[in-house]
C-alpha atoms as a PDB file:
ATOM      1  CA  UNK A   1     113.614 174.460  91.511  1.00  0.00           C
ATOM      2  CA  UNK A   2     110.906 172.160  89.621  1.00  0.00           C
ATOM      3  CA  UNK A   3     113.515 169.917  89.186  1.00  0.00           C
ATOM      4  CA  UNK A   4     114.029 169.369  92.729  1.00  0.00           C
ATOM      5  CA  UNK A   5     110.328 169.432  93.483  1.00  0.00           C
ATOM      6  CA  UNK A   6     110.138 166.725  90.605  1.00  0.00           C
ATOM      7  CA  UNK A   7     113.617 164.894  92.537  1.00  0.00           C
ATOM      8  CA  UNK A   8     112.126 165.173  95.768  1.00  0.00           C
ATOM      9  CA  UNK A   9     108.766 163.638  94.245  1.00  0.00           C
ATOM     10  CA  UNK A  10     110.277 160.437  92.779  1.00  0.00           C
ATOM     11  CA  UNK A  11     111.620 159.469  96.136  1.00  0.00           C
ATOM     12  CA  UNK A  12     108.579 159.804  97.729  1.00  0.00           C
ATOM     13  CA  UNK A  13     106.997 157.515  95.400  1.00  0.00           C
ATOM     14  CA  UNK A  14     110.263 154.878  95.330  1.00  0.00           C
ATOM     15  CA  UNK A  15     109.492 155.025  98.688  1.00  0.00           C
ATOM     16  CA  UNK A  16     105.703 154.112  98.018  1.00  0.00           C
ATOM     17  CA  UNK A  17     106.573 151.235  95.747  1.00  0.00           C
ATOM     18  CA  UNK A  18     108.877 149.902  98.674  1.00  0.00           C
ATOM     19  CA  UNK A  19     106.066 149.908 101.232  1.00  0.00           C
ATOM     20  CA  UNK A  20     103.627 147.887  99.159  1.00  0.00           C
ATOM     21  CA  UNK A  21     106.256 145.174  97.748  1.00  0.00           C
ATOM     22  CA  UNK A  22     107.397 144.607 101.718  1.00  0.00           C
ATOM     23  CA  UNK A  23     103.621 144.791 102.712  1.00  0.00           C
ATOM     24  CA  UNK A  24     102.628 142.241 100.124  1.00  0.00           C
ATOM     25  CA  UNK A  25     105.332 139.874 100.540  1.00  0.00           C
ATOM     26  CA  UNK A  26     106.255 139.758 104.909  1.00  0.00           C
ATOM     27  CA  UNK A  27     102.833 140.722 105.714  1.00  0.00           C
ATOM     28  CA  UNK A  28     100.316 139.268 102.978  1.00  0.00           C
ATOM     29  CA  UNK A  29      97.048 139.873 105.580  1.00  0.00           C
ATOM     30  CA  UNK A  30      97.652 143.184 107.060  1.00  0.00           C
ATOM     31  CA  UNK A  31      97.412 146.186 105.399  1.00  0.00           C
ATOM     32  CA  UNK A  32     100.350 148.779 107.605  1.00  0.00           C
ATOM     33  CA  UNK A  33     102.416 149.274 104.479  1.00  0.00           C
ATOM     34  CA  UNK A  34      98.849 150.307 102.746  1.00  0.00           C
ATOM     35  CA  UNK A  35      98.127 152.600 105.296  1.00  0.00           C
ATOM     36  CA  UNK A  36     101.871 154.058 105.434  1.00  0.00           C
ATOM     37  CA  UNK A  37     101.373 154.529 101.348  1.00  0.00           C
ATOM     38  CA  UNK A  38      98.147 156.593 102.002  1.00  0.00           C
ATOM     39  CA  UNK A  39      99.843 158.867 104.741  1.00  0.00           C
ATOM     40  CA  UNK A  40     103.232 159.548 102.381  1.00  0.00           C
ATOM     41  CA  UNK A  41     100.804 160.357  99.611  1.00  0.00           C
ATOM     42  CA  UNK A  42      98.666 163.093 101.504  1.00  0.00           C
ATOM     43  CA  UNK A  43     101.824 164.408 102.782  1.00  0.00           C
ATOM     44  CA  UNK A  44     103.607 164.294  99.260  1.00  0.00           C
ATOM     45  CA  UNK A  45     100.827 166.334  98.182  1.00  0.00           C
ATOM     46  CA  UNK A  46     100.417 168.940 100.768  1.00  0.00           C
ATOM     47  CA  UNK A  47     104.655 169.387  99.847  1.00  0.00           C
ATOM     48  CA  UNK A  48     103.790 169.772  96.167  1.00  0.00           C
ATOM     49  CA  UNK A  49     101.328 172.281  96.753  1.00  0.00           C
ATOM     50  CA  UNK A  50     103.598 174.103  99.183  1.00  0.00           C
ATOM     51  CA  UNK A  51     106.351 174.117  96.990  1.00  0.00           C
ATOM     52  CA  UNK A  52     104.647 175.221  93.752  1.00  0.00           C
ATOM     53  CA  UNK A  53     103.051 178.282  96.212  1.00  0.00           C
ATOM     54  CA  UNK A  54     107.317 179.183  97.210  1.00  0.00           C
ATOM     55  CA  UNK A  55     108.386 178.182  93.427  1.00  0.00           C
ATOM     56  CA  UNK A  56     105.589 180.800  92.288  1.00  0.00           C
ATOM     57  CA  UNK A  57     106.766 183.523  95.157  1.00  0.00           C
ATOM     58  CA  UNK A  58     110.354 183.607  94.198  1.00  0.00           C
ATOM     59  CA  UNK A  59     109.431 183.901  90.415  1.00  0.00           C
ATOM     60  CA  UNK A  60     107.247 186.595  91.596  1.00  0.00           C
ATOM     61  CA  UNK A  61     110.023 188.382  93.402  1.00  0.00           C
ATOM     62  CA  UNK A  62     113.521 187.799  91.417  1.00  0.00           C
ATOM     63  CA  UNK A  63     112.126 186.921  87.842  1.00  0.00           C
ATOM     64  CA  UNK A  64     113.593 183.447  87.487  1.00  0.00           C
ATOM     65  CA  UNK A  65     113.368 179.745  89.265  1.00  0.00           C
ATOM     66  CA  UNK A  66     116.825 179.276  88.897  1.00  0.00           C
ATOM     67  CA  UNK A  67     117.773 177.958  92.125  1.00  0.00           C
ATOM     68  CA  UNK A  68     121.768 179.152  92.125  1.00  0.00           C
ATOM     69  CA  UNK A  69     120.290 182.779  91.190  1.00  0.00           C
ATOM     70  CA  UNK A  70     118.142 183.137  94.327  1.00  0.00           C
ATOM     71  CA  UNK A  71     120.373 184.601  96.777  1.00  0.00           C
ATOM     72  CA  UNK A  72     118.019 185.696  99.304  1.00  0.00           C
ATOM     73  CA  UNK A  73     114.901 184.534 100.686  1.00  0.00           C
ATOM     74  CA  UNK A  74     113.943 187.327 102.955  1.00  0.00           C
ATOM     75  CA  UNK A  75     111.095 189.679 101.910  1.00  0.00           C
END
């Protein structure tokens, strides 16, 4: 499971990296691509702290983060 919070974290940040290279190079004076950054990083870390809360619930509950050994989700 970390490793597809971890997966799921690098893309977000590829994703980043994409906005400010196209922001800097089309659209040297405006700053969308900045603001679009800012947005995907509050959002990337409300996910992060969302999934660490479910990562640290299903440890709680079946003993292991092992995603294939989770085989039920319902408390």
């Amino acid at each position: 499971m970390i490793s597809m919070l971890i997966a799921v974290e690098l893309i977000l940040n590829a994703v980043n990296i994409n906005f400010i290279a196209f922001n800097k190079f089309l659209f040297p004076h405006q700053i969308e691509g900045l603001f679009f950054t800012l947005f995907i990083i509050t959002i990337a870390a409300a996910e992060a702290a969302v999934a660490i809360a479910i990562i640290i619930s299903v440890y709680r509950r079946f003993n292991t983060i092992n995603a294939d050994s989770v085989d039920s989700m319902k408390f």
